[in-house]
Protein backbone atom coordinates (compact mmCIF):
# COMPACT_ATOMS: atom_id res chain seq x y z
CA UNK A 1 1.41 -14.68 47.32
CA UNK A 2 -0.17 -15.61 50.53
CA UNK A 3 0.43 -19.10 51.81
CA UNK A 4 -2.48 -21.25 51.60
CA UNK A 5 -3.10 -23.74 54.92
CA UNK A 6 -1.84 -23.18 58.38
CA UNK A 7 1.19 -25.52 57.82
CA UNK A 8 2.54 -23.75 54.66
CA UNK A 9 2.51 -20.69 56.67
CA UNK A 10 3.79 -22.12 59.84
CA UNK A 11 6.83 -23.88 57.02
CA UNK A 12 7.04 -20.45 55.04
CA UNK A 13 7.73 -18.28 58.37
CA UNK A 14 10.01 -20.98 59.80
CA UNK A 15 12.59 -20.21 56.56
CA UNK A 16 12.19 -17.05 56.42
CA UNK A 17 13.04 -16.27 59.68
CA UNK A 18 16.08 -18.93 59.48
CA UNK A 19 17.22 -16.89 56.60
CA UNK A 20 17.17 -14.08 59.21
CA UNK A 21 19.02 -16.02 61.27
CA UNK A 22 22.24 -15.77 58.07
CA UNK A 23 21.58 -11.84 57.58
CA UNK A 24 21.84 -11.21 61.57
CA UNK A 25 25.19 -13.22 61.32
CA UNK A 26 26.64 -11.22 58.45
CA UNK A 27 25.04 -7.82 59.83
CA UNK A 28 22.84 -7.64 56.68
CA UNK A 29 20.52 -5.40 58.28
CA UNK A 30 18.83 -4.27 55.29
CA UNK A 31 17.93 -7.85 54.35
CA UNK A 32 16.64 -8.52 57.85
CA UNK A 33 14.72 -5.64 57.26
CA UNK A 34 13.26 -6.54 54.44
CA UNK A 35 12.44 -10.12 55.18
CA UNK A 36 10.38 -8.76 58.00
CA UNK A 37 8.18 -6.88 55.97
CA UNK A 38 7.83 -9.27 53.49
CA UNK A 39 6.77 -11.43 56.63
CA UNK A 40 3.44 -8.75 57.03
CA UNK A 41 2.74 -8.59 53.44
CA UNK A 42 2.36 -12.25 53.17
CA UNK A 43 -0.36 -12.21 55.94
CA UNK A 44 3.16 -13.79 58.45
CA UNK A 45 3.46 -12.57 61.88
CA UNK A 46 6.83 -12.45 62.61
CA UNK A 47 7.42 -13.61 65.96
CA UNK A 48 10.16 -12.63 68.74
CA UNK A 49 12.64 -14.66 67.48
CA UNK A 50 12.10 -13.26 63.59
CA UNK A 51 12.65 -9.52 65.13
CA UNK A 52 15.85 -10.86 67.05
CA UNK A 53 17.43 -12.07 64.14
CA UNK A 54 16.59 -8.28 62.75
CA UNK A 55 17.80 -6.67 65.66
CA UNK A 56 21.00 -8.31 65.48
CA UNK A 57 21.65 -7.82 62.51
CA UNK A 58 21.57 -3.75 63.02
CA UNK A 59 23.44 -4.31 66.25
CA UNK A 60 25.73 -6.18 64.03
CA UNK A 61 26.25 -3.40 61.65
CA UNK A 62 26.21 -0.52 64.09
CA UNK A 63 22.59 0.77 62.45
CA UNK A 64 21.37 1.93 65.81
CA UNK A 65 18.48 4.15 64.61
CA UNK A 66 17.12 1.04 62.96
CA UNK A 67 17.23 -1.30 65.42
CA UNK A 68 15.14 1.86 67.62
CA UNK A 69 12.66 1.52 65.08
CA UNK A 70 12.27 -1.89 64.93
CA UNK A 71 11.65 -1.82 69.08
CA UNK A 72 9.09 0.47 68.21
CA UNK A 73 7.92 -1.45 65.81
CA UNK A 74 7.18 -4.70 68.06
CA UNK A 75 5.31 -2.57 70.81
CA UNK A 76 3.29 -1.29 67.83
CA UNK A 77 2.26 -4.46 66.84
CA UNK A 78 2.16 -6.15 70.21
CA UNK A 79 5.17 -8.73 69.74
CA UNK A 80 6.56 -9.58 73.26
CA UNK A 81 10.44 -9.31 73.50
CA UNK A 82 11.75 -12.88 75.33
């Protein structure tokens, strides 16, 4: 289901990406994963922050092929690294 105003969007991104925040801690990389794609689907863009969290999380867990992917991924879709 796709958030309805700007705010619930703006509020529905903001958790998600907190709860990105908890899988990058406990190198749930899979999660992370996830989360971010659930992000697109629900019309989100994750921002730099969301595919930090993500990043960390396979840095975390030593999934170095994903984390490649996931650099890939934000040139793809034109998310600027801080």
């Amino acid at each position: 289901r796709r958030p309805s105003s700007a705010t619930d969007r703006r509020m529905e991104l903001g958790d998600l990406t907190r709860a990105m925040g908890d899988f990058r801690r406990k190198g749930r990389w899979k999660e992370a994963v996830s989360a971010l794609d659930d992000m697109w689907l629900k019309g989100l863009k994750p921002d730099a922050v969301a595919y930090s969290a993500a990043l960390g999380a396979c840095q975390r867990s030593h999934h170095w092929s994903c984390a490649v992917s996931l650099l890939g991924a934000m040139r793809h879709r034109s998310v600027e690294a801080d």
